[in-house]
N, C-alpha and C. Protein backbone atom coordinates (compact mmCIF):
# COMPACT_ATOMS: atom_id res chain seq x y z
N UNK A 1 -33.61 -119.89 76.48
CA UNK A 1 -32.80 -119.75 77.66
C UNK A 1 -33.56 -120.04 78.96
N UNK A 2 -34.94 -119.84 79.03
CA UNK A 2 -35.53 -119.94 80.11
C UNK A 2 -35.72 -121.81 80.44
N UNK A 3 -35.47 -122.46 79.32
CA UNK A 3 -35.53 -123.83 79.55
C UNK A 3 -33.88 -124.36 79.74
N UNK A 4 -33.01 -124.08 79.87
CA UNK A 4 -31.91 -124.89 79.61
C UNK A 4 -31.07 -125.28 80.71
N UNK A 5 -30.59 -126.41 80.63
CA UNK A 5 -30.36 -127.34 81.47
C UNK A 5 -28.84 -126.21 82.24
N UNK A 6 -29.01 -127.01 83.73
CA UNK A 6 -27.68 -126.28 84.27
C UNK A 6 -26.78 -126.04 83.36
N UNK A 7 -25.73 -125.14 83.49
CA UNK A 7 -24.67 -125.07 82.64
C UNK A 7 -23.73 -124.21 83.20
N UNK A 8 -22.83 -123.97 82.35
CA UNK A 8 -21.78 -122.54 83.39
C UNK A 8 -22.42 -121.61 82.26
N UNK A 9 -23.19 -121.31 81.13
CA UNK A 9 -23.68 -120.48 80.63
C UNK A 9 -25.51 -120.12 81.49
N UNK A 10 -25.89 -121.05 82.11
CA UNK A 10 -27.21 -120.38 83.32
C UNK A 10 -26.18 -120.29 84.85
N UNK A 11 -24.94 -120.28 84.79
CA UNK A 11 -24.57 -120.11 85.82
C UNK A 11 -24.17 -118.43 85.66
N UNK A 12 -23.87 -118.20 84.54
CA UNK A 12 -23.70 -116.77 84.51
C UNK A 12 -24.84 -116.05 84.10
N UNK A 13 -25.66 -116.09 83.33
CA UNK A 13 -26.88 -115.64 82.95
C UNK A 13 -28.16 -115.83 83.40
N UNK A 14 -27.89 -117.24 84.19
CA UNK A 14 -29.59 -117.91 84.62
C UNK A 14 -30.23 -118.17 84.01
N UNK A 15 -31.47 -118.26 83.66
CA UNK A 15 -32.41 -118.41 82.76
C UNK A 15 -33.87 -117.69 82.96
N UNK A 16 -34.10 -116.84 81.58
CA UNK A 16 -34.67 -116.01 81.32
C UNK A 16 -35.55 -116.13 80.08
N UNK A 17 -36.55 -115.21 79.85
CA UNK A 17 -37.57 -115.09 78.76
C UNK A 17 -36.51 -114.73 77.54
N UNK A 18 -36.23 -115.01 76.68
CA UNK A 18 -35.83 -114.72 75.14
C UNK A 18 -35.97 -113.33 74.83
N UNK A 19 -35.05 -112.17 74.56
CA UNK A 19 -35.15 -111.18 73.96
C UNK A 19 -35.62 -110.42 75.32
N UNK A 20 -34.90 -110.40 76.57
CA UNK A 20 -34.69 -109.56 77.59
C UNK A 20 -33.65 -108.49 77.43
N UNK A 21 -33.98 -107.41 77.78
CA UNK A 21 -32.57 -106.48 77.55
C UNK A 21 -31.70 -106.77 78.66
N UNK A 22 -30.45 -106.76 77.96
CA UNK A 22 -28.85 -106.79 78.27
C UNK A 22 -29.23 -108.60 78.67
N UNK A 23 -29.44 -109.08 78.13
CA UNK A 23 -29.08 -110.31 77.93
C UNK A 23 -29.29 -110.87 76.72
N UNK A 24 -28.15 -112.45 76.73
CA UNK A 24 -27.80 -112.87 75.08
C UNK A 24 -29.22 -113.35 74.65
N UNK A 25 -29.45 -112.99 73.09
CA UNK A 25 -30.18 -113.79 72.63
C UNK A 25 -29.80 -114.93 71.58
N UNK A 26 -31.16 -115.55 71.65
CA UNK A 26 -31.25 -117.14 70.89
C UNK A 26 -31.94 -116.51 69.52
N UNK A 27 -30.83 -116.87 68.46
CA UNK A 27 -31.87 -116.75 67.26
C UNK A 27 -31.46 -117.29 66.20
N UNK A 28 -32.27 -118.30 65.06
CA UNK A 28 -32.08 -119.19 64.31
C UNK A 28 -32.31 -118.26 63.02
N UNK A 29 -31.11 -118.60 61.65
CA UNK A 29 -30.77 -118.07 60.53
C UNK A 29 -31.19 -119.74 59.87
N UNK A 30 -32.42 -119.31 58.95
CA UNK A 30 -32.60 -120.45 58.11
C UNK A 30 -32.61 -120.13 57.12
N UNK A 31 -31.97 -120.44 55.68
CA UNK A 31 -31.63 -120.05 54.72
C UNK A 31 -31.64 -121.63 53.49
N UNK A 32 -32.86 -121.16 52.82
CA UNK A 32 -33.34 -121.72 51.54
C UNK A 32 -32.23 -122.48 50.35
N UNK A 33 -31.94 -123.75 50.61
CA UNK A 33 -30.44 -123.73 49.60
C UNK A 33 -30.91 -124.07 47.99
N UNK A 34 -31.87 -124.92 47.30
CA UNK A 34 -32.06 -124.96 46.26
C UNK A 34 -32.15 -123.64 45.30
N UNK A 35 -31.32 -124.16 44.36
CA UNK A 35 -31.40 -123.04 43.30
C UNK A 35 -32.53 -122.89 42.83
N UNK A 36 -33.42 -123.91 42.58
CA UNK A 36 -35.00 -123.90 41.85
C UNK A 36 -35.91 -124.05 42.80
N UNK A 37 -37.43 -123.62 43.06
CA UNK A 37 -37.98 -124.49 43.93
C UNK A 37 -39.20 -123.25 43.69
N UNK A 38 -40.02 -124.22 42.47
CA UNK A 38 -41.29 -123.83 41.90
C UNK A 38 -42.07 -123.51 43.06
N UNK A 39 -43.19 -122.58 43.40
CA UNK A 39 -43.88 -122.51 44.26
C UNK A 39 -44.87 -124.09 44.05
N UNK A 40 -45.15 -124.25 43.19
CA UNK A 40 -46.38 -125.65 43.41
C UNK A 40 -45.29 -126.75 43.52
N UNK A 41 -44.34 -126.57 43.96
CA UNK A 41 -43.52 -127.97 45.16
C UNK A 41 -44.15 -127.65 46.60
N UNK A 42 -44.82 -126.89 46.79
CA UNK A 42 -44.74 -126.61 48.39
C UNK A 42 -43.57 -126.63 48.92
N UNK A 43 -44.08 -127.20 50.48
CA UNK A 43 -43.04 -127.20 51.60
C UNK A 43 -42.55 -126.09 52.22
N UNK A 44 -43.75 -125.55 52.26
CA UNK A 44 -43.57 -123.91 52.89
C UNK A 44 -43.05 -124.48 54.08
N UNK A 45 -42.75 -123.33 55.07
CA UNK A 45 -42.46 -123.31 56.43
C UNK A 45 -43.39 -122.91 57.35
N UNK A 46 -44.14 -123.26 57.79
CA UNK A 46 -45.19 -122.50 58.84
C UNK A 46 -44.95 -122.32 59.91
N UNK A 47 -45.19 -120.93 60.16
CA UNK A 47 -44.65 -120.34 61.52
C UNK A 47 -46.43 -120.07 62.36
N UNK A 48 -45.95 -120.41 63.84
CA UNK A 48 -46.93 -120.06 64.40
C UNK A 48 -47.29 -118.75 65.47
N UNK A 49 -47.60 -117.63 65.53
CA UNK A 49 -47.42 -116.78 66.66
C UNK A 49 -48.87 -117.41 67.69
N UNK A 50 -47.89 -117.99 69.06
CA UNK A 50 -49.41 -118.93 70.40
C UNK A 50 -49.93 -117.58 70.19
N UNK A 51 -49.68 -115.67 70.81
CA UNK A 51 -50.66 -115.10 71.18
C UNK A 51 -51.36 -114.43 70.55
N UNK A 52 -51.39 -114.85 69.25
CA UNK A 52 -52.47 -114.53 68.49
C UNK A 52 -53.14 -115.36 67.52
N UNK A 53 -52.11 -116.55 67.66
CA UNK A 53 -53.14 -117.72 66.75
C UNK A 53 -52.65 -116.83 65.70
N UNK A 54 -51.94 -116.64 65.30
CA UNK A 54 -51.83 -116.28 63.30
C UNK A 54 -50.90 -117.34 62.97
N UNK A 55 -51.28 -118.27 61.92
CA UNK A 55 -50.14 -118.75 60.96
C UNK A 55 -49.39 -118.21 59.93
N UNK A 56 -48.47 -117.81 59.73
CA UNK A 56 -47.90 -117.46 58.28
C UNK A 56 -47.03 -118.58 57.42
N UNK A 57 -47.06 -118.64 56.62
CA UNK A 57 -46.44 -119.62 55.10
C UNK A 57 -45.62 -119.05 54.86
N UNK A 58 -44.20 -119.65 54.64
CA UNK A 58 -43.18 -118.94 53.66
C UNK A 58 -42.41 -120.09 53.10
N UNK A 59 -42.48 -119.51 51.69
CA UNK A 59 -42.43 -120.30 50.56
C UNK A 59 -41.03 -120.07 50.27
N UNK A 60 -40.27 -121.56 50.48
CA UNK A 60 -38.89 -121.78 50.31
C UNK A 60 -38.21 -121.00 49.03
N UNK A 61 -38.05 -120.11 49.34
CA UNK A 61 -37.59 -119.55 47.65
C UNK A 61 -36.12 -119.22 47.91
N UNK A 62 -35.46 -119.43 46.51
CA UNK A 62 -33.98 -120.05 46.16
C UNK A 62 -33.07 -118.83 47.23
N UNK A 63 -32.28 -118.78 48.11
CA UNK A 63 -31.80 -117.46 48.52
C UNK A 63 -32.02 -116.82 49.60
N UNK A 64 -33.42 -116.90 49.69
CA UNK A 64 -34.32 -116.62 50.71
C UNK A 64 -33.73 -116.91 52.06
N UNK A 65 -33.65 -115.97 53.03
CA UNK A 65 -33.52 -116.05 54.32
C UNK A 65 -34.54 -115.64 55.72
N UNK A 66 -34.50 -116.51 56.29
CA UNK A 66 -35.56 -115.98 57.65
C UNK A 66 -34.79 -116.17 58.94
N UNK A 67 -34.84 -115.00 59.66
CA UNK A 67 -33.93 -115.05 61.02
C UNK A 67 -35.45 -114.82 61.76
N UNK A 68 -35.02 -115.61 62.81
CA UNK A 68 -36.42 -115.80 64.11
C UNK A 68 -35.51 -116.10 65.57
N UNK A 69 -35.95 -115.57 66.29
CA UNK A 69 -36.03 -115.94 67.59
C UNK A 69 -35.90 -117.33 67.48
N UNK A 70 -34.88 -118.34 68.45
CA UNK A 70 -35.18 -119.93 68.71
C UNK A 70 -36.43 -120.16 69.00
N UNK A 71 -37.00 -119.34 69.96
CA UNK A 71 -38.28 -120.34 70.50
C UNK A 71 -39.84 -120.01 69.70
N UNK A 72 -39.31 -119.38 68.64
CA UNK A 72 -40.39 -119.25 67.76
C UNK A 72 -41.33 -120.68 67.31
N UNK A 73 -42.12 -121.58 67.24
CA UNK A 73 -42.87 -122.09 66.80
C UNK A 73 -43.26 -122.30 65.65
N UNK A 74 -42.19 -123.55 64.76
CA UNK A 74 -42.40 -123.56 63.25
C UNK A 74 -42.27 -124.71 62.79
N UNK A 75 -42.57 -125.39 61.71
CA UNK A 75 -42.55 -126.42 61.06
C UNK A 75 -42.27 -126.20 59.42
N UNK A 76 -42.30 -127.59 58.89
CA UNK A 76 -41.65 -127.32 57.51
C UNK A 76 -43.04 -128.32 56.76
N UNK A 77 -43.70 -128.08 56.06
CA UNK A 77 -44.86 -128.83 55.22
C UNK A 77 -44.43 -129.51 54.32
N UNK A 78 -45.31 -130.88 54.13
CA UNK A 78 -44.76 -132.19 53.18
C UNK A 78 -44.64 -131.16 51.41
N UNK A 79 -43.53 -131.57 51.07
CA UNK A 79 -43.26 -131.21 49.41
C UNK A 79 -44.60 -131.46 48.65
N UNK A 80 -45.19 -131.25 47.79
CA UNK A 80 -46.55 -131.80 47.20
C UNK A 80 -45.88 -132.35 46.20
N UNK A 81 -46.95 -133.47 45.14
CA UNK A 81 -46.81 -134.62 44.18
C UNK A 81 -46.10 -134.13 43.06
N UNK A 82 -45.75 -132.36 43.05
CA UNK A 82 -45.57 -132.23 41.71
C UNK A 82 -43.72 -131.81 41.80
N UNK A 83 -43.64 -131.87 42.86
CA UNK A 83 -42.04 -131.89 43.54
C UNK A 83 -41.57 -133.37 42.77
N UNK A 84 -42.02 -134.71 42.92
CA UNK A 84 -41.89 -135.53 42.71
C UNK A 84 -40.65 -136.03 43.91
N UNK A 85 -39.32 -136.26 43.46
CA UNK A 85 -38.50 -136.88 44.40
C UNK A 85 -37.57 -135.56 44.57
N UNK A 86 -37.81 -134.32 44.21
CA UNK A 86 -37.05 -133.17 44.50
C UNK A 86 -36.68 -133.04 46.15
N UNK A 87 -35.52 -132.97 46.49
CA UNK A 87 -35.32 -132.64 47.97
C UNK A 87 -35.46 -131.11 47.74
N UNK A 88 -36.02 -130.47 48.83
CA UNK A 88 -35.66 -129.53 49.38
C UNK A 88 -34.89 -129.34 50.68
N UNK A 89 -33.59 -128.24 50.25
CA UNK A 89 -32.01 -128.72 50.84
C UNK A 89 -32.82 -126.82 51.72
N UNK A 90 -31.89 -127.01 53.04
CA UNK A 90 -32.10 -125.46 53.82
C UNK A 90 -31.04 -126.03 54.66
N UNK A 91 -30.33 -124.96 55.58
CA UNK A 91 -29.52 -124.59 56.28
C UNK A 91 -29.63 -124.07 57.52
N UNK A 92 -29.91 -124.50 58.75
CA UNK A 92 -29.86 -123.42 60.03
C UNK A 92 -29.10 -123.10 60.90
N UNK A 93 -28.56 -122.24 60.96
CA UNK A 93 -27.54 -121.78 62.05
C UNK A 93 -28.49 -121.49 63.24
N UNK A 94 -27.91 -121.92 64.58
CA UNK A 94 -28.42 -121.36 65.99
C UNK A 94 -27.50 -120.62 65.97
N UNK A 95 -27.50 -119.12 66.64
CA UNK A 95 -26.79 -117.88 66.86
C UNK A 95 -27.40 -117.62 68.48
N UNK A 96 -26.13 -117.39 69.19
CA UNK A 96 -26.19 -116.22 70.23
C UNK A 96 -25.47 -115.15 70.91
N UNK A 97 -26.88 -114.17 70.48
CA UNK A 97 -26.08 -112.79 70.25
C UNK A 97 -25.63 -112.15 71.79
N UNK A 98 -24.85 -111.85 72.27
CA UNK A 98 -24.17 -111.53 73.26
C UNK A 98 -24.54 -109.46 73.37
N UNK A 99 -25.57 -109.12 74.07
CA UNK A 99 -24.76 -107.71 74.06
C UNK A 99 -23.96 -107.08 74.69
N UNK A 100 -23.64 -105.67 73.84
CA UNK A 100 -22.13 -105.52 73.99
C UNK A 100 -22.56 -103.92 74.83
N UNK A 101 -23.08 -104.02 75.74
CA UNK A 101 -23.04 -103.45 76.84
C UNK A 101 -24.75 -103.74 77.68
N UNK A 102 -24.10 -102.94 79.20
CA UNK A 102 -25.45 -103.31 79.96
C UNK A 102 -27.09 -103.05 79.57
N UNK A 103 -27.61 -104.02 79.75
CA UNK A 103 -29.16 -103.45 79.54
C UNK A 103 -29.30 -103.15 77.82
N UNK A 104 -28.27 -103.71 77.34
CA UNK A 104 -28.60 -103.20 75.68
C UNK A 104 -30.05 -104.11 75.43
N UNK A 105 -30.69 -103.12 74.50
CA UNK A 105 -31.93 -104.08 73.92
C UNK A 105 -31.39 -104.55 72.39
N UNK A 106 -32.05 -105.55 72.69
CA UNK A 106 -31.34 -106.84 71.83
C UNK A 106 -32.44 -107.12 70.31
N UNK A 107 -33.28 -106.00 70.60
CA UNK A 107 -34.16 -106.41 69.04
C UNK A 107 -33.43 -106.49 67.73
N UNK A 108 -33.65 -107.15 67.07
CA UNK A 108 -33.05 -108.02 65.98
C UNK A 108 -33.30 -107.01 64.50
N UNK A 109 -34.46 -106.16 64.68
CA UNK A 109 -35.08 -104.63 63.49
C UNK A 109 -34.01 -103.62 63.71
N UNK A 110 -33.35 -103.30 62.80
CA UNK A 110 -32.66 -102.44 63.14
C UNK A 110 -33.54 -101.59 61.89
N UNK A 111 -33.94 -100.27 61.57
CA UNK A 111 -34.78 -99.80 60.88
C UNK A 111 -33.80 -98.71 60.49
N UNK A 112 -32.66 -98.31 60.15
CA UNK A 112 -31.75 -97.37 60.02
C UNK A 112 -31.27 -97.68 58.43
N UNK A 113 -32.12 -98.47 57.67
CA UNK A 113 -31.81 -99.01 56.41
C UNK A 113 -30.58 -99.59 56.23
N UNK A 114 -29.41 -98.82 55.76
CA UNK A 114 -27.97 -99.90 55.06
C UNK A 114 -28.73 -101.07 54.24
N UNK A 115 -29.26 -100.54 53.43
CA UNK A 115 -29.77 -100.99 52.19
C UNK A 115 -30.43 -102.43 52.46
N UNK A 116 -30.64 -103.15 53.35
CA UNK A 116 -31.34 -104.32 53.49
C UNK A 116 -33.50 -103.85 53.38
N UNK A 117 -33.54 -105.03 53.16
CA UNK A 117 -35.50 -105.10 52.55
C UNK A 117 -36.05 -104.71 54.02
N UNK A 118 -36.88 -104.41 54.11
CA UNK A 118 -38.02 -104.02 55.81
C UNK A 118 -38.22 -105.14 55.64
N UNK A 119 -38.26 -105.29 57.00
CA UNK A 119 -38.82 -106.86 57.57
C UNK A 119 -39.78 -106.97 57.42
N UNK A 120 -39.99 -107.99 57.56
CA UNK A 120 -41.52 -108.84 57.47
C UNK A 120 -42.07 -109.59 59.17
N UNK A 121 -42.96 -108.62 59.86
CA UNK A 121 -42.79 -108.62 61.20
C UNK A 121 -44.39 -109.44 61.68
N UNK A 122 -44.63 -110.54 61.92
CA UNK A 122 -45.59 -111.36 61.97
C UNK A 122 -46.39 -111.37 63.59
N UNK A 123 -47.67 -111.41 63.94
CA UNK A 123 -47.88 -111.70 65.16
C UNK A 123 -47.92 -110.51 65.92
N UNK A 124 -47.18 -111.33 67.42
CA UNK A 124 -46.91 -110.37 67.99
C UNK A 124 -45.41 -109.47 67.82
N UNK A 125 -44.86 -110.05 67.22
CA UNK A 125 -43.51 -109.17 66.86
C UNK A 125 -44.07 -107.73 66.39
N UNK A 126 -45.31 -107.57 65.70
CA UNK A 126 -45.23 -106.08 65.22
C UNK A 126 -45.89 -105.78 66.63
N UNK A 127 -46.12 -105.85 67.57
CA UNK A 127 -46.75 -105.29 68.92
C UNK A 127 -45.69 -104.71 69.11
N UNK A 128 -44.31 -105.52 69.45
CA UNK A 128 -43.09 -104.73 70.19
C UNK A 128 -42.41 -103.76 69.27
N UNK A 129 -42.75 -103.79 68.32
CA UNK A 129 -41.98 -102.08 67.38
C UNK A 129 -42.21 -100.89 67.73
């Protein structure tokens, strides 16, 4: 948001740092579509956190979902030789989440369980918990 071109959406919001309270956030749902996808295919995803220099790998697995912030810093790594001509198929939705009152904080952890896995919180994301 802090980069985006005039609009009537920075005419109402302006433009701001990502994950400000009571304003919308930007956040990308990428979701793994192959049913198979041996770990020695590669083609992990590498994510980068700039303020700490950590890379993390995540290994396309069948199902598998990762929600991130848009302006997160990531790439997708070449398939290796033993993939052969296998595509690896994925899906991303851009989402923006609107909150639904003033000054709401907009963190994406909700830690109250309803049966979903604990996140997997990389970088500086575990600073802000």
């Amino acid at each position: 948001p802090l980069q985006a071109p005039p609009s009537p959406f920075t005419d109402m919001f302006g433009r701001y740092l990502n994950r400000c309270p009571g304003k919308p956030r930007f956040v990308s749902v990428l979701v793994y579509l192959n049913s198979e996808w041996p770990e020695e295919y590669g083609a992990h995803t590498k994510f980068l956190d700039p303020p700490t220099d950590k890379v993390v790998e995540v290994m396309p697995k069948p199902g598998r979902v990762v929600i991130m912030d848009q302006d997160v810093t990531h790439s997708v790594t070449a398939p290796t030789v033993q993939a052969g001509s296998t595509p690896r198929y994925s899906l991303v939705w851009k989402l923006v989440l609107h909150p639904k009152t003033h000054g709401q904080d907009m963190a994406l952890v909700d830690r109250g369980g309803k049966g979903w896995p604990e996140p997997q919180l990389i970088g500086s994301a575990q600073r802000d918990m």
